[in-house]
Protein backbone atom coordinates (compact mmCIF):
# COMPACT_ATOMS: atom_id res chain seq x y z
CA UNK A 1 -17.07 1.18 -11.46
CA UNK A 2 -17.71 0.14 -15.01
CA UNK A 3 -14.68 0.21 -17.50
CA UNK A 4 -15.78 1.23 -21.03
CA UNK A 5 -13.44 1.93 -24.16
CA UNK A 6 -14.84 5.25 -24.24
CA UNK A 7 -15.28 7.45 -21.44
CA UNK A 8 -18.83 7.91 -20.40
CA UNK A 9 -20.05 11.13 -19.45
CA UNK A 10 -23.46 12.68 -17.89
CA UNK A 11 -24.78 16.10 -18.52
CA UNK A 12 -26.97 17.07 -15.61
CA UNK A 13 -28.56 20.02 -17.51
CA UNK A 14 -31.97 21.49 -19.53
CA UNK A 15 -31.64 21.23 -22.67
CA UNK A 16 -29.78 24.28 -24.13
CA UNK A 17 -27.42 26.02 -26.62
CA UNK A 18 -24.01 25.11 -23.94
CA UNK A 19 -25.53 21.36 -23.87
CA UNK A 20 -25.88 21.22 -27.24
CA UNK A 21 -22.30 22.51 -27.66
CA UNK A 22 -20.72 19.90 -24.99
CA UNK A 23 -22.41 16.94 -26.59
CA UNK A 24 -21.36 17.51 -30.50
CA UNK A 25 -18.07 18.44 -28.81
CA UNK A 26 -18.09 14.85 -27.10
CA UNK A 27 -19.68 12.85 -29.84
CA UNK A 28 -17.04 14.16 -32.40
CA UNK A 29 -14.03 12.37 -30.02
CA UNK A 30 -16.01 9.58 -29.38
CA UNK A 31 -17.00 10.04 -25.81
CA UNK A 32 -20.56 8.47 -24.83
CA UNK A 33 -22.44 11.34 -23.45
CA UNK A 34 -26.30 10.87 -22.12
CA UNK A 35 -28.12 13.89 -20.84
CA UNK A 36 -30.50 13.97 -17.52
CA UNK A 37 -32.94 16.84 -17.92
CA UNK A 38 -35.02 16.21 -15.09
CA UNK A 39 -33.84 17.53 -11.38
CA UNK A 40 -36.42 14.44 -9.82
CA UNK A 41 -33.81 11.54 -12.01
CA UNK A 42 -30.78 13.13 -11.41
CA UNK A 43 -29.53 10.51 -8.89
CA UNK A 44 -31.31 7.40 -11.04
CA UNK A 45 -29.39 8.71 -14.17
CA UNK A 46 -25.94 8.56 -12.53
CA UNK A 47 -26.56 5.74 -11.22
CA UNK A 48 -27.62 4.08 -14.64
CA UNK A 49 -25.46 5.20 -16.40
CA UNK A 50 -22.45 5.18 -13.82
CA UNK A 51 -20.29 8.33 -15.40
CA UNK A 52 -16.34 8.66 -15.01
CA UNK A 53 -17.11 12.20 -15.41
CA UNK A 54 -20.74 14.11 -14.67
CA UNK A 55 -20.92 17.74 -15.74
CA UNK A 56 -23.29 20.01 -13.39
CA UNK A 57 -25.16 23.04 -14.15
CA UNK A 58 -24.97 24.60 -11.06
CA UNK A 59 -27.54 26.95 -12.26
CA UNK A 60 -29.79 23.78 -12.55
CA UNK A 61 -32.39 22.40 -10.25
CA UNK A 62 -29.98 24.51 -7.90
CA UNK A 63 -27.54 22.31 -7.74
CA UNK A 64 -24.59 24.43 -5.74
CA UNK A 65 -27.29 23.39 -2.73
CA UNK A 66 -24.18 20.70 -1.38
CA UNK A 67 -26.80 18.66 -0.10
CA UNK A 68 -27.85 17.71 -3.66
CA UNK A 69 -24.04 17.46 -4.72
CA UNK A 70 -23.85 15.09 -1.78
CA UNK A 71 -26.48 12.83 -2.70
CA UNK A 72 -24.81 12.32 -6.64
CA UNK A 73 -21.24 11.49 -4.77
CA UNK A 74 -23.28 8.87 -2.50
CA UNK A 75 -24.82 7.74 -5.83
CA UNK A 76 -21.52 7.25 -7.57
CA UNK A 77 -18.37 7.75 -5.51
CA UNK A 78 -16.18 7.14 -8.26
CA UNK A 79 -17.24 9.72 -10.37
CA UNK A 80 -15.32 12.98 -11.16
CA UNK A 81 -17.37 16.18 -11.21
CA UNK A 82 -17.08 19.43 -13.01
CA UNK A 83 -19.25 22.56 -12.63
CA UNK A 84 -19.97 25.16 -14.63
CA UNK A 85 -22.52 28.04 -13.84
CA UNK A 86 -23.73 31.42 -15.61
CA UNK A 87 -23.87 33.57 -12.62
CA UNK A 88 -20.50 32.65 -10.31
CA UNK A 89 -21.44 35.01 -7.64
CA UNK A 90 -23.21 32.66 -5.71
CA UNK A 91 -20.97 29.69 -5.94
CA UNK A 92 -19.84 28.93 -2.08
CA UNK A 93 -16.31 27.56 -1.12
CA UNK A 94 -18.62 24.62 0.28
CA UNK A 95 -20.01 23.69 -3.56
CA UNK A 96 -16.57 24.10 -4.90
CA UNK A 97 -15.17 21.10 -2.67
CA UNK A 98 -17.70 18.80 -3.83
CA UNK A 99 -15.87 19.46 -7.70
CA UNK A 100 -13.11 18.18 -9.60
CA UNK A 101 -13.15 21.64 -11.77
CA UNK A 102 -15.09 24.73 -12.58
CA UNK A 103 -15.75 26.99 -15.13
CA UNK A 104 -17.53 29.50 -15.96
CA UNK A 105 -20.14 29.49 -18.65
CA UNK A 106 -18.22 31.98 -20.82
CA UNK A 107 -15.04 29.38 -20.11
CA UNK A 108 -16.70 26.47 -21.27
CA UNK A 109 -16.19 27.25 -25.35
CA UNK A 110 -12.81 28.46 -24.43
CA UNK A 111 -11.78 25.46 -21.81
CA UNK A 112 -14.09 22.55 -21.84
CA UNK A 113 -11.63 19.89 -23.28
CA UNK A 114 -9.05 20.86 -21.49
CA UNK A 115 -11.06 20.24 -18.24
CA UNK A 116 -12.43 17.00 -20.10
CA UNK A 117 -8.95 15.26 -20.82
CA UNK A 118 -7.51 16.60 -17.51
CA UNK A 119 -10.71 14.50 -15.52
CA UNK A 120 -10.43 11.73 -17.82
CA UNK A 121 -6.51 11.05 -17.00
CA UNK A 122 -7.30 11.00 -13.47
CA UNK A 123 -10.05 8.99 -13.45
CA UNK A 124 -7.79 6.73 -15.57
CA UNK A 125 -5.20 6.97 -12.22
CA UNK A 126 -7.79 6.60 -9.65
CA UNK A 127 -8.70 3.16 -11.12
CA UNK A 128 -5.68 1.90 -11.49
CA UNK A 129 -4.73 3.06 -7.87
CA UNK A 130 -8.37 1.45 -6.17
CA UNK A 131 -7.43 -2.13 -8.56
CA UNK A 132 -4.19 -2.14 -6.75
CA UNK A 133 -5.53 -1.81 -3.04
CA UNK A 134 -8.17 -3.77 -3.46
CA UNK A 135 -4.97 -6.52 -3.35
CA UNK A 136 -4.37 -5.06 0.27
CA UNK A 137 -7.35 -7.54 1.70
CA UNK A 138 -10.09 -6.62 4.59
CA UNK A 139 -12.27 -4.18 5.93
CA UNK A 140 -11.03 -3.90 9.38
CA UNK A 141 -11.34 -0.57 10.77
CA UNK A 142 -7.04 -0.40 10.68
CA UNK A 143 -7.28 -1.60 7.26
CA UNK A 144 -9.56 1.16 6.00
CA UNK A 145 -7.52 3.76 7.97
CA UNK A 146 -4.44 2.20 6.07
CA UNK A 147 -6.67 2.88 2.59
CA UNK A 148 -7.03 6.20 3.92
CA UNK A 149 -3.66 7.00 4.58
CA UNK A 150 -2.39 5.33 1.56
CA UNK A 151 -4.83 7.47 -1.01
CA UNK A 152 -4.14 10.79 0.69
CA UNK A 153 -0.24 9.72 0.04
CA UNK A 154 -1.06 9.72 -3.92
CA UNK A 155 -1.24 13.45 -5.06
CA UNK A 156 1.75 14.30 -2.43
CA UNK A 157 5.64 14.19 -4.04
CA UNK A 158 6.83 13.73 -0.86
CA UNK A 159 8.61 10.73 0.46
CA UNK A 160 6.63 7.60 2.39
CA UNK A 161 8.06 6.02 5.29
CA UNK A 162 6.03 2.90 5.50
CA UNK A 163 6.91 0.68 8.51
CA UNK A 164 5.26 -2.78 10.01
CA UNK A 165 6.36 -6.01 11.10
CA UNK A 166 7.49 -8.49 9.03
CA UNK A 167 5.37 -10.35 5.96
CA UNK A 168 2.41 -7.46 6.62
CA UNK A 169 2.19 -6.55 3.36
CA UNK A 170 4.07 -3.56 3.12
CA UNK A 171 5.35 -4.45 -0.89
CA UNK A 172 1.77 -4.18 -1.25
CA UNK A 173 1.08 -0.51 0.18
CA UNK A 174 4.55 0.72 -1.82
CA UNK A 175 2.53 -0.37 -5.09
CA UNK A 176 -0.42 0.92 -4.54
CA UNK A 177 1.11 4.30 -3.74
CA UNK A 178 3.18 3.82 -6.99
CA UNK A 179 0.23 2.74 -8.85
CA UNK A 180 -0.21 5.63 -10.75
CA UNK A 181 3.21 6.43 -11.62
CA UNK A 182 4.68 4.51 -14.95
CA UNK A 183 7.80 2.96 -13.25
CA UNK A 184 8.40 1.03 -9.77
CA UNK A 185 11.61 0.03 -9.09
CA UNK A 186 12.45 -2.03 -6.06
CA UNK A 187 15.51 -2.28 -4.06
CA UNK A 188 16.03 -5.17 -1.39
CA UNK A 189 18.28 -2.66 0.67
CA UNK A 190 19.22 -6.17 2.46
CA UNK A 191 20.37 -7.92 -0.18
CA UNK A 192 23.03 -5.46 -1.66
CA UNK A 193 26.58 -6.02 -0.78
CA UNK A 194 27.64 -2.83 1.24
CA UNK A 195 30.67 -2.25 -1.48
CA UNK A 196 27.90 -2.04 -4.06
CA UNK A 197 25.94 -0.35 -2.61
CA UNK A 198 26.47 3.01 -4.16
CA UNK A 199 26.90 1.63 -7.90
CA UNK A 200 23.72 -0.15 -7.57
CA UNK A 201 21.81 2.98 -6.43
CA UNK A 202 23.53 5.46 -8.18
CA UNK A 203 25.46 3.71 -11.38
CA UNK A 204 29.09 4.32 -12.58
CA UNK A 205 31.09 5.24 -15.42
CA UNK A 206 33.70 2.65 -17.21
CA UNK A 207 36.87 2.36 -15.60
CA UNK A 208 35.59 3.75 -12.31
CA UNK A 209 36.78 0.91 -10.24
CA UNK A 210 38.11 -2.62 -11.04
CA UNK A 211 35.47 -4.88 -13.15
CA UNK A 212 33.77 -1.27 -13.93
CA UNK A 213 33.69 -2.00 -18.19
CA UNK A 214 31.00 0.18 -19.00
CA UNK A 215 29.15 2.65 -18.07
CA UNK A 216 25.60 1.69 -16.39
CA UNK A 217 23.41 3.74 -14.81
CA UNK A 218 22.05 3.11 -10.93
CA UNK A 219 18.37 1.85 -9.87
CA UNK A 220 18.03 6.35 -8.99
CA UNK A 221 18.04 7.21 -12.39
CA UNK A 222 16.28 3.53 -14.09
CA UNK A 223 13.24 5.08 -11.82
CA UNK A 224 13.00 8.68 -13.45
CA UNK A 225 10.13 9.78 -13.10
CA UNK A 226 8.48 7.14 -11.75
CA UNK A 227 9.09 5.29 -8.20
CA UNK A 228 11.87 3.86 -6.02
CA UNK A 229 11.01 1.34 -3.44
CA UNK A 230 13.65 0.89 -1.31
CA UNK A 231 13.01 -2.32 0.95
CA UNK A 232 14.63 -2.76 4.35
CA UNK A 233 15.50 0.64 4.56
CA UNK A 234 16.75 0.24 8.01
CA UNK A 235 19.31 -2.34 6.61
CA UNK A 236 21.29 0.39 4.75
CA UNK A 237 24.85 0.94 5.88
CA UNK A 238 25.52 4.60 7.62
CA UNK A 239 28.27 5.04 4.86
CA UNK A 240 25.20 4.83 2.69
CA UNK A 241 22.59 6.58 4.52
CA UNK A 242 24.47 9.73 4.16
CA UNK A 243 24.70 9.72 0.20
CA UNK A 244 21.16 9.05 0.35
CA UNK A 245 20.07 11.87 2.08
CA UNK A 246 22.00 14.41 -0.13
CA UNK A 247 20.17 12.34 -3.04
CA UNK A 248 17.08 13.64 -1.82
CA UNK A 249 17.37 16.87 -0.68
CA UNK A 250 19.40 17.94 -3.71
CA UNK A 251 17.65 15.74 -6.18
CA UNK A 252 21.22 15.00 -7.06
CA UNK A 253 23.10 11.91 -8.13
CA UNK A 254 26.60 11.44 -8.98
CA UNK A 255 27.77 7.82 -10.21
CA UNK A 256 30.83 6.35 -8.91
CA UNK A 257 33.86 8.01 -11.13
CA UNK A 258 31.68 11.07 -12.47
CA UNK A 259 32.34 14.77 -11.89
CA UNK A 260 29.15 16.46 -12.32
CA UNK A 261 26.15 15.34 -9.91
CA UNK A 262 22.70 14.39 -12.36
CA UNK A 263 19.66 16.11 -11.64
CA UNK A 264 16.98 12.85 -11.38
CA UNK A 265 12.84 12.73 -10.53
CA UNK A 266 12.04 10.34 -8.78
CA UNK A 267 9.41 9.70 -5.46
CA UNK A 268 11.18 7.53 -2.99
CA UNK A 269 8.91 5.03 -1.03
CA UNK A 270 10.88 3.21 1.51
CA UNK A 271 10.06 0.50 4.08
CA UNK A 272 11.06 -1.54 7.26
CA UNK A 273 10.35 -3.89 9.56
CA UNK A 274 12.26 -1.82 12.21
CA UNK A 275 12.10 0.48 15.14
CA UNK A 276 14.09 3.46 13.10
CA UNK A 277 13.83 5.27 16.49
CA UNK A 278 15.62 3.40 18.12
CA UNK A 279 18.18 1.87 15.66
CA UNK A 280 18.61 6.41 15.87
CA UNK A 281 19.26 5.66 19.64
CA UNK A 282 21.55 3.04 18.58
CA UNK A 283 23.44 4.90 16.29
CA UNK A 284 22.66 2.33 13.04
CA UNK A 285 20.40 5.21 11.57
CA UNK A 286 20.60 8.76 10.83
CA UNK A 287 18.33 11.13 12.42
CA UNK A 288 18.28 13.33 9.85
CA UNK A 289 17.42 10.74 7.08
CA UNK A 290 14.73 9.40 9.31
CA UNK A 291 13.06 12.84 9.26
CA UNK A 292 13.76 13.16 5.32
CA UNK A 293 12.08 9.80 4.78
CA UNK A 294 9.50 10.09 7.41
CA UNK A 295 7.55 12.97 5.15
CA UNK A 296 3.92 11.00 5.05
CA UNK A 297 4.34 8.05 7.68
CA UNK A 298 2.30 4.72 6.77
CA UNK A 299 2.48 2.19 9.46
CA UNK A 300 0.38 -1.12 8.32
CA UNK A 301 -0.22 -3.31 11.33
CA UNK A 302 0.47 -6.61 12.02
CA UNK A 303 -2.57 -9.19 11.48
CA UNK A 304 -3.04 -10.43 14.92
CA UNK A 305 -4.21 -6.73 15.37
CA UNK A 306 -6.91 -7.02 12.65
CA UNK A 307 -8.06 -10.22 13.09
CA UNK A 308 -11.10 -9.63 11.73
CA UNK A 309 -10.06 -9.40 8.69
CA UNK A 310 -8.58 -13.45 8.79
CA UNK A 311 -11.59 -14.75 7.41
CA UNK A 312 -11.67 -12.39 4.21
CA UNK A 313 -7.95 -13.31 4.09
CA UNK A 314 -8.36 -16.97 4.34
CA UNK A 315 -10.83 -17.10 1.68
CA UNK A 316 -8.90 -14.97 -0.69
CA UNK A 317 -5.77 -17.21 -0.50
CA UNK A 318 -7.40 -20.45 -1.07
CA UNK A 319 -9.20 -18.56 -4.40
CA UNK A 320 -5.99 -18.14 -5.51
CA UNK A 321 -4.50 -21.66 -4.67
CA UNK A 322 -7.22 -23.83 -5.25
CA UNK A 323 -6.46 -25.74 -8.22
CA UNK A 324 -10.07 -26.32 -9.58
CA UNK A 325 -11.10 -22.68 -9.00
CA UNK A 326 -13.19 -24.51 -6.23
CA UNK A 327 -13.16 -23.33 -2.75
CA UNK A 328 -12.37 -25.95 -0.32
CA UNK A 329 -14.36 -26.72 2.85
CA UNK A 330 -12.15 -26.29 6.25
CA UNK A 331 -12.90 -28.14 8.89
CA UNK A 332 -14.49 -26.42 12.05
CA UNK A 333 -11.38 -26.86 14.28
CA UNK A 334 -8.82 -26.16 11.13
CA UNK A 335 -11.13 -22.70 10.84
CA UNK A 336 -10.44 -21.69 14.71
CA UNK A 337 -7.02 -22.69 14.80
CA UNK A 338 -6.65 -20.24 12.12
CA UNK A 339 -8.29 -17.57 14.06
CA UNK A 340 -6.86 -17.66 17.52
CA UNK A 341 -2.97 -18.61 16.22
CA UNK A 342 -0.58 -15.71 16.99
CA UNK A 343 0.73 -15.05 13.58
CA UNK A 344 4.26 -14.09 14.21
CA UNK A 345 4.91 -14.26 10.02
CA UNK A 346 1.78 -11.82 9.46
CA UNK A 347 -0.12 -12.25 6.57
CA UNK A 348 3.00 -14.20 4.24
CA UNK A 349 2.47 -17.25 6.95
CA UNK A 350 -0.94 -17.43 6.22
CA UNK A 351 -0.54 -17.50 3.02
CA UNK A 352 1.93 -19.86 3.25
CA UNK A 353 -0.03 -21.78 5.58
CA UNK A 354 -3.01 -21.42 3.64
CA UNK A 355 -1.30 -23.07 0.14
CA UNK A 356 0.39 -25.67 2.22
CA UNK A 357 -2.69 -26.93 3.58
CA UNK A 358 -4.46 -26.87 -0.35
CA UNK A 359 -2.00 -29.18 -1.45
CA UNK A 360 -2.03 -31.29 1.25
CA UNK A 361 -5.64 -31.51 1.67
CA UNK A 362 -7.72 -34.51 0.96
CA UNK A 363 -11.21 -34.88 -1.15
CA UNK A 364 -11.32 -31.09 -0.65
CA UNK A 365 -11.39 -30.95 2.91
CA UNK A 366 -9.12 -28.63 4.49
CA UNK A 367 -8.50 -30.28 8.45
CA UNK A 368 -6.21 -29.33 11.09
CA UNK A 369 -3.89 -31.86 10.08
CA UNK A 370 -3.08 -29.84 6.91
CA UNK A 371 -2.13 -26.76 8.54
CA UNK A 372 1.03 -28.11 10.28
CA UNK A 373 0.55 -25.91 13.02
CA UNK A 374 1.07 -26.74 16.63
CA UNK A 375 1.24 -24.04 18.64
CA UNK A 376 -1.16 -24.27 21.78
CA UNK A 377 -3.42 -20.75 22.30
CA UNK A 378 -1.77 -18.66 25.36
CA UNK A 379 -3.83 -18.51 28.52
CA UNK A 380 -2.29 -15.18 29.61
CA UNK A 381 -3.98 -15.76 33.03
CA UNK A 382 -1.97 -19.07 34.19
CA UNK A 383 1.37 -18.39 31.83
CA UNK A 384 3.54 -19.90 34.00
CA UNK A 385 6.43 -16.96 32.28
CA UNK A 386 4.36 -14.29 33.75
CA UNK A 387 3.33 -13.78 37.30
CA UNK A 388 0.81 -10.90 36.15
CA UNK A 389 -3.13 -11.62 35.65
CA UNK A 390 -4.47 -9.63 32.69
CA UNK A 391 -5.97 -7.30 34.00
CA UNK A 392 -3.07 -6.21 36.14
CA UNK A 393 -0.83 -5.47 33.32
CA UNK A 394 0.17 -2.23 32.40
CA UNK A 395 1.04 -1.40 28.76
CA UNK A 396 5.08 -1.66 29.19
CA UNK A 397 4.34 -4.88 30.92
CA UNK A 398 1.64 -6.19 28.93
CA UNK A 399 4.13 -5.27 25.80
CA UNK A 400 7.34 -7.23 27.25
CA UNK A 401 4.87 -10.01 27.90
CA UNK A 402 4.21 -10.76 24.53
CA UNK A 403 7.58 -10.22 23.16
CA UNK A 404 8.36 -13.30 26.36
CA UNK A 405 5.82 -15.31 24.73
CA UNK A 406 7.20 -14.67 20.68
CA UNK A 407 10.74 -15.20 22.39
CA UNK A 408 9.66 -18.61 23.62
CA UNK A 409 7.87 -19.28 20.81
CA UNK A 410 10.51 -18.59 18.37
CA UNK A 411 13.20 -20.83 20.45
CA UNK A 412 10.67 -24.00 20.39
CA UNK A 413 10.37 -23.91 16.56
CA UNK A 414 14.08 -23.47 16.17
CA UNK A 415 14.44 -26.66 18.63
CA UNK A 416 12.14 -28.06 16.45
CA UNK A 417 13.75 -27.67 13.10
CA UNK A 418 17.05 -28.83 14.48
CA UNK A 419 18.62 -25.57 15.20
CA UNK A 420 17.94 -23.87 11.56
CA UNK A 421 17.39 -20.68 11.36
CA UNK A 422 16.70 -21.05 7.31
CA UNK A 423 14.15 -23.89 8.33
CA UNK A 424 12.51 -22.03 10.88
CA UNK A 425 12.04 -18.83 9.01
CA UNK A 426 10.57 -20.74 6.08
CA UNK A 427 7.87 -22.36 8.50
CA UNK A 428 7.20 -18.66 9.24
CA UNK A 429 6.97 -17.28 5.88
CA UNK A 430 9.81 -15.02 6.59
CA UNK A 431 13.15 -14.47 4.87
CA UNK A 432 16.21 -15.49 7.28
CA UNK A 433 17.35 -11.78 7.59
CA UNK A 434 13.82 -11.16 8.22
CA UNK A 435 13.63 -13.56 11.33
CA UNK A 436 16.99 -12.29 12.44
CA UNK A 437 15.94 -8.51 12.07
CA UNK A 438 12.49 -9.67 14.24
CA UNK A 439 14.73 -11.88 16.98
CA UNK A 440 16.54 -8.59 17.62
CA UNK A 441 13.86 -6.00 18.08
CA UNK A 442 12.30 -9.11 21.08
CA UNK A 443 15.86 -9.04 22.49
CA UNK A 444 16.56 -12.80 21.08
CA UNK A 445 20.05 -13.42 19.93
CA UNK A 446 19.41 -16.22 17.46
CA UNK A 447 23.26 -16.57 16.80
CA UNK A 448 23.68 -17.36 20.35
CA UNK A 449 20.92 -19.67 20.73
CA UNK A 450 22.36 -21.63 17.74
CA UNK A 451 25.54 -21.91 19.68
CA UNK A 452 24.18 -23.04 22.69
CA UNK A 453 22.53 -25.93 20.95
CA UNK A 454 26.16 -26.82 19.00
């Protein structure tokens, strides 16, 4: 998509008295307009000139045939399109979804600019939004259902439950779905003090509670109008949860030592790295705040489920932590290490892994060496923790196999780092409460295994 300081527009039209009209219309705000009079160019022109906004006369070259309309998206997917036509009574439900607006041609002295700077704003969003996922890396076919799900989230108000393992990238999908809104505000729902908890989200007035010297107003209302990431949802106390959900069904917030409740906008995004079905079963999470959350589900999956997609990774990390701008060489048997490892810490280990091994590297030469990793590839068919073949596993079984196999995994690196949890976790790429949130949901009590070793 080409990124002009003035918006480009094509007129796919003869040359008329309404053409005429729309260009000295244009040209007097400074758009750049071009026309395309000829039906036979019509898909060369856009694609020259590459339009963020092509304007059809549907009366021309017949162009409410969808067949034709379908060709000019092909031709230039990111433009918007708007229609305008002298006789309406022909214009089918089917050309009408192929358009960003219509008018008719009585409307178009009346409501053309309107239309214009309407178009123009959200082409405006829809670039920003595609320059933040492109940051969400690969072209897996579970990546490009994850783009999917993530751009139909973008027009909705409703609230995005976005859940997946550990270091997947989940930060990543919350700003892209806030990329077209002017704030983001993020909340590490692990990280706050449970006593704080409701000041932080929801402010307080002076004198409300001991140390309370002024008023200040909570993270709800700092992200009016815009978006409120809240990270680690599932960490949340109960006591919390349920002034949370009466945030968002009422659109209500009262700060600690007010009266009145304040009315605040704001879209809630929210994210976790666990089960929230069964931390319900548990009794750690409401039911009812799951379904209030839960409005458009995003689940991004974990990369040993999208392997494909390690190469494109790998090469997009060392861009960024190559030094010289020059992408290193890795070594054959660095490059299929890479590849078959298990990835417990998602993409964040890779990463990790992946600027460790730049700076350790020699004459630009990535080897296996510089990756620090040890872990030997699982031959699922003589694992002497499984008495199964592959083939005879069920799901359930196959399932608890692999959690056996991250459970063992997980115990020889902490044997390995001395017993340290905060050691381990950084080999990972993980945050401590991140590894201790993961240990759980395999059925690995970390604090126990610690013990044991003391």
């Amino acid at each position: 998509m080409v990124v002009d300081t003035r918006t480009r527009i094509l007129l796919l039209s003869q040359e008329n008295a309404t053409v005429s009209f729309v260009q000295d219309v244009l040209a007097s705000v400074n758009y750049e307009v071009d026309v395309c009079s000829q039906p036979t160019e019509m898909v060369s022109c856009i694609r020259s000139f590459i339009p963020a906004i092509a304007v059809l006369d549907l009366d021309y070259a017949d162009l409410s045939n969808t067949a034709i309309l379908e060709n000019l998206r092909k031709a230039s997917p990111e433009t918007l399109f708007l229609g305008y036509a002298q006789d309406t009574t022909e214009i089918t439900f089917a050309t009408l979804s192929h358009l960003e607006g219509f008018l008719s041609i009585e409307d178009v002295h009346l409501q053309f600019m309107t239309h214009i700077l309407r178009l123009r704003e959200l082409y405006r969003l829809r670039h920003q939004f595609h320059v933040s996922l492109r940051k969400i890396v690969g072209h897996s076919a579970s990546v490009q259902k994850l783009y999917h799900h993530v751009e139909k989230s973008i027009p909705s108000k409703g609230t995005v439950l976005i859940q997946g393992e550990s270091g997947v990238g989940k930060e990543l999908v919350a700003r892209a779905i806030a990329s077209v809104q002017p704030k983001f505000i993020i909340v590490n729902c692990s990280a706050i003090p449970e006593n704080l908890f409701e000041s932080e989200l929801f402010g307080h007035l002076r004198g409300a509670f001991t140390g309370a010297n002024t008023d200040r107003i909570g993270l709800f209302e700092a992200a009016a109008d815009g978006a409120l990431f809240l990270d680690e949802i599932g960490d949340m106390p109960l006591s919390m949860q349920t002034k949370l959900l009466r945030a968002l069904q009422d659109g209500e917030i009262r700060p600690v030592g007010a009266n009145r409740p304040r009315q605040v906008s704001v879209r809630v995004i929210a994210a976790t790295n666990r089960d929230l079905k069964q931390e319900i079963a548990r009794g750690k999470f409401r039911e009812d705040l799951f379904y209030r959350l839960n409005v458009i589900p995003i689940r991004v999956p974990p990369l040993r489920d999208r392997r494909e997609d390690i190469p494109e990774l790998i090469l997009h990390f060392l861009a960024m932590y190559s030094p010289s701008g020059i992408i290193p060489e890795i070594q054959e048997e660095a490059k299929q290490v890479l590849l078959n490892y298990s990835w417990p810490g998602n993409i964040r280990e890779l990463e990790n892994i992946i600027h460790r091994a730049v700076s350790f590297m020699d004459n630009g030469v990535i080897t296996l060496k510089d990756l620090f990793i040890d872990e030997p590839p699982i031959d699922v068919g003589k694992s002497s923790t499984s008495t199964l073949s592959w083939a005879s596993m069920n799901y359930d079984q196959f399932k608890e196999f692999q959690r056996e196999q991250e459970r063992g995994f997980i115990t020889q690196k902490i044997g390995e780092n001395g017993g340290s949890i905060t050691r381990t976790a950084e080999l990972f790429g993980m945050l401590r409460t991140a590894l201790h949130n993961r240990a759980a949901r395999i059925g690995l009590d970390l604090h126990a295994l610690r013990k044991n070793r003391d």
